[in-house]
Protein backbone atom coordinates (compact mmCIF):
# COMPACT_ATOMS: atom_id res chain seq x y z
CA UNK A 1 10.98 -27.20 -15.66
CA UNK A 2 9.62 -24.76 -17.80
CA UNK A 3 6.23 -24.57 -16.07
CA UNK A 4 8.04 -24.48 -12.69
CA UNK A 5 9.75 -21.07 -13.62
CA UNK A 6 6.21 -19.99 -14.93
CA UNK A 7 4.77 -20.80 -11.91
CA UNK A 8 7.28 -19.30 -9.48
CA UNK A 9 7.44 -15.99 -11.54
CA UNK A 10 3.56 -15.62 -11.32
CA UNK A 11 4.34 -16.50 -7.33
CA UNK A 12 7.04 -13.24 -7.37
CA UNK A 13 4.35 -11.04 -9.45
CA UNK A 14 1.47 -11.66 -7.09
CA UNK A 15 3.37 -11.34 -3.87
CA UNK A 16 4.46 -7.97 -5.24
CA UNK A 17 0.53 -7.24 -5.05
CA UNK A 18 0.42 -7.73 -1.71
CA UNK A 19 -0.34 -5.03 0.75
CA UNK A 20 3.41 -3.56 1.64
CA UNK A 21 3.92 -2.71 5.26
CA UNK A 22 1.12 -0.84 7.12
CA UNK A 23 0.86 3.27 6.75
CA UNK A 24 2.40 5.07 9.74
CA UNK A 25 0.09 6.98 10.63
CA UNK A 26 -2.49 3.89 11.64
CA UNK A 27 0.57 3.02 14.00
CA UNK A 28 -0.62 5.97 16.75
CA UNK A 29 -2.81 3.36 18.72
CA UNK A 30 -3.54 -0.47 19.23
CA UNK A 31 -7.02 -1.57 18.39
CA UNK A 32 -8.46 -4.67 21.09
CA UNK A 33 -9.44 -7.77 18.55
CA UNK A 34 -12.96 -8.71 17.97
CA UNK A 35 -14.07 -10.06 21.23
CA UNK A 36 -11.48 -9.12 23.42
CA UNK A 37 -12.52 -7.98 27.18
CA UNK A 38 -11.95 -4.56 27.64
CA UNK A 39 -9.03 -4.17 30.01
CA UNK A 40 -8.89 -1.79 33.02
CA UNK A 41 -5.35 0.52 32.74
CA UNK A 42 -4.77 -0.78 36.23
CA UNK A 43 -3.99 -3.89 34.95
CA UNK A 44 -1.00 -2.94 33.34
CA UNK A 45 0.01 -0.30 35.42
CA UNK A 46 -0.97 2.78 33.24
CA UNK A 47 -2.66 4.05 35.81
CA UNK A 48 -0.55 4.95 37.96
CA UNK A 49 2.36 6.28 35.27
CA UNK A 50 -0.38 8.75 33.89
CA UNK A 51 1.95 11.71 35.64
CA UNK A 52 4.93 10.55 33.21
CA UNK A 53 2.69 12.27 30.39
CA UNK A 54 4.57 15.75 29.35
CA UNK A 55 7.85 14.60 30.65
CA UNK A 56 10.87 13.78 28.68
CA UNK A 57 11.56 10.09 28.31
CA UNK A 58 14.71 10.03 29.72
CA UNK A 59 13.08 9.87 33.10
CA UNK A 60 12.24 6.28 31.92
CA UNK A 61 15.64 4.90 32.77
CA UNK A 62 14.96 5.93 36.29
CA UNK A 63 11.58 4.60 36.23
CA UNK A 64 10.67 1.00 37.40
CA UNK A 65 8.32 0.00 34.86
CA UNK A 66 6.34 -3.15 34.71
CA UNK A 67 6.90 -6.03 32.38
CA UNK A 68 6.25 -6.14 29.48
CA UNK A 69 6.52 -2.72 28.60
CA UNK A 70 6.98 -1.47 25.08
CA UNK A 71 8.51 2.46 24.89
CA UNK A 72 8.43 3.84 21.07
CA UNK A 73 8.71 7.11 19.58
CA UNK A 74 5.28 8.56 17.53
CA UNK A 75 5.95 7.10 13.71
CA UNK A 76 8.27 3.97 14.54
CA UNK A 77 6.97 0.38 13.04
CA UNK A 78 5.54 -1.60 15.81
CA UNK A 79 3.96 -4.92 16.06
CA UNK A 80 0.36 -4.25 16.30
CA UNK A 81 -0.46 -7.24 18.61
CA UNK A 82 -2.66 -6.78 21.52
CA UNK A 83 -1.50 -7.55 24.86
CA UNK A 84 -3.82 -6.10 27.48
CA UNK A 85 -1.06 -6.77 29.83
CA UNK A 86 1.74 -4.93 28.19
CA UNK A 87 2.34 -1.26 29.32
CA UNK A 88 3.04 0.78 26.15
CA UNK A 89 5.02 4.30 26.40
CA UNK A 90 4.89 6.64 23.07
CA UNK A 91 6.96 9.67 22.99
CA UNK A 92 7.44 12.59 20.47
CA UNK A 93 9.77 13.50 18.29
CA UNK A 94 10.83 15.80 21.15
CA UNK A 95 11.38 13.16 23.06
CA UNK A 96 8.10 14.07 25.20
CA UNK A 97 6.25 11.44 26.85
CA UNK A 98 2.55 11.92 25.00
CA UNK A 99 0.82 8.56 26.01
CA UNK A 100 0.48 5.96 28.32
CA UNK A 101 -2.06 3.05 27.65
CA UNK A 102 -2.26 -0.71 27.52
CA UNK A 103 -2.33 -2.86 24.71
């Protein structure tokens, strides 16, 4: 018993090592795995929403947007997956629509 409690307080110390969630400022843009085909902004429809850039995002809710779409503000924790077929929508602080990309 005695080792067990050893053991799974070492466990506690070491995870407490670990790397803590990222640093928000790597969060600004999705980086394309090792390998993975470079993907055309046509194929998820970024495109043809460039002209949303400079607006405020509010004109999202009238905006038919394909799926999946991810819409986050500059600084919020996302998942840094890669989906070359998910449209992604960051906005400012001001609410300002500053990018439109896939990933």
């Amino acid at each position: 018993m005695r080792l067990t409690m050893a053991g799974l307080g070492m466990a506690v110390l070491l995870a407490g090592c670990g790397g803590g969630p990222a640093d928000m400022s790597d969060v600004q843009g999705t980086v394309a795995p090792a390998g993975a085909a470079t993907v055309s902004p046509a194929r998820c429809g970024a495109e043809k929403l460039q002209g949303l850039i400079g607006k405020n995002e509010m004109v999202l809710q009238s905006t038919d947007l394909p799926s999946p779409a991810r819409i986050y503000q500059v600084g919020s924790p996302i998942v840094k997956d890669y989906n070359a077929h998910r449209l992604n929508v960051e906005f400012s602080k001001a609410r300002i629509i500053t990018r439109v990309y896939c990933g």
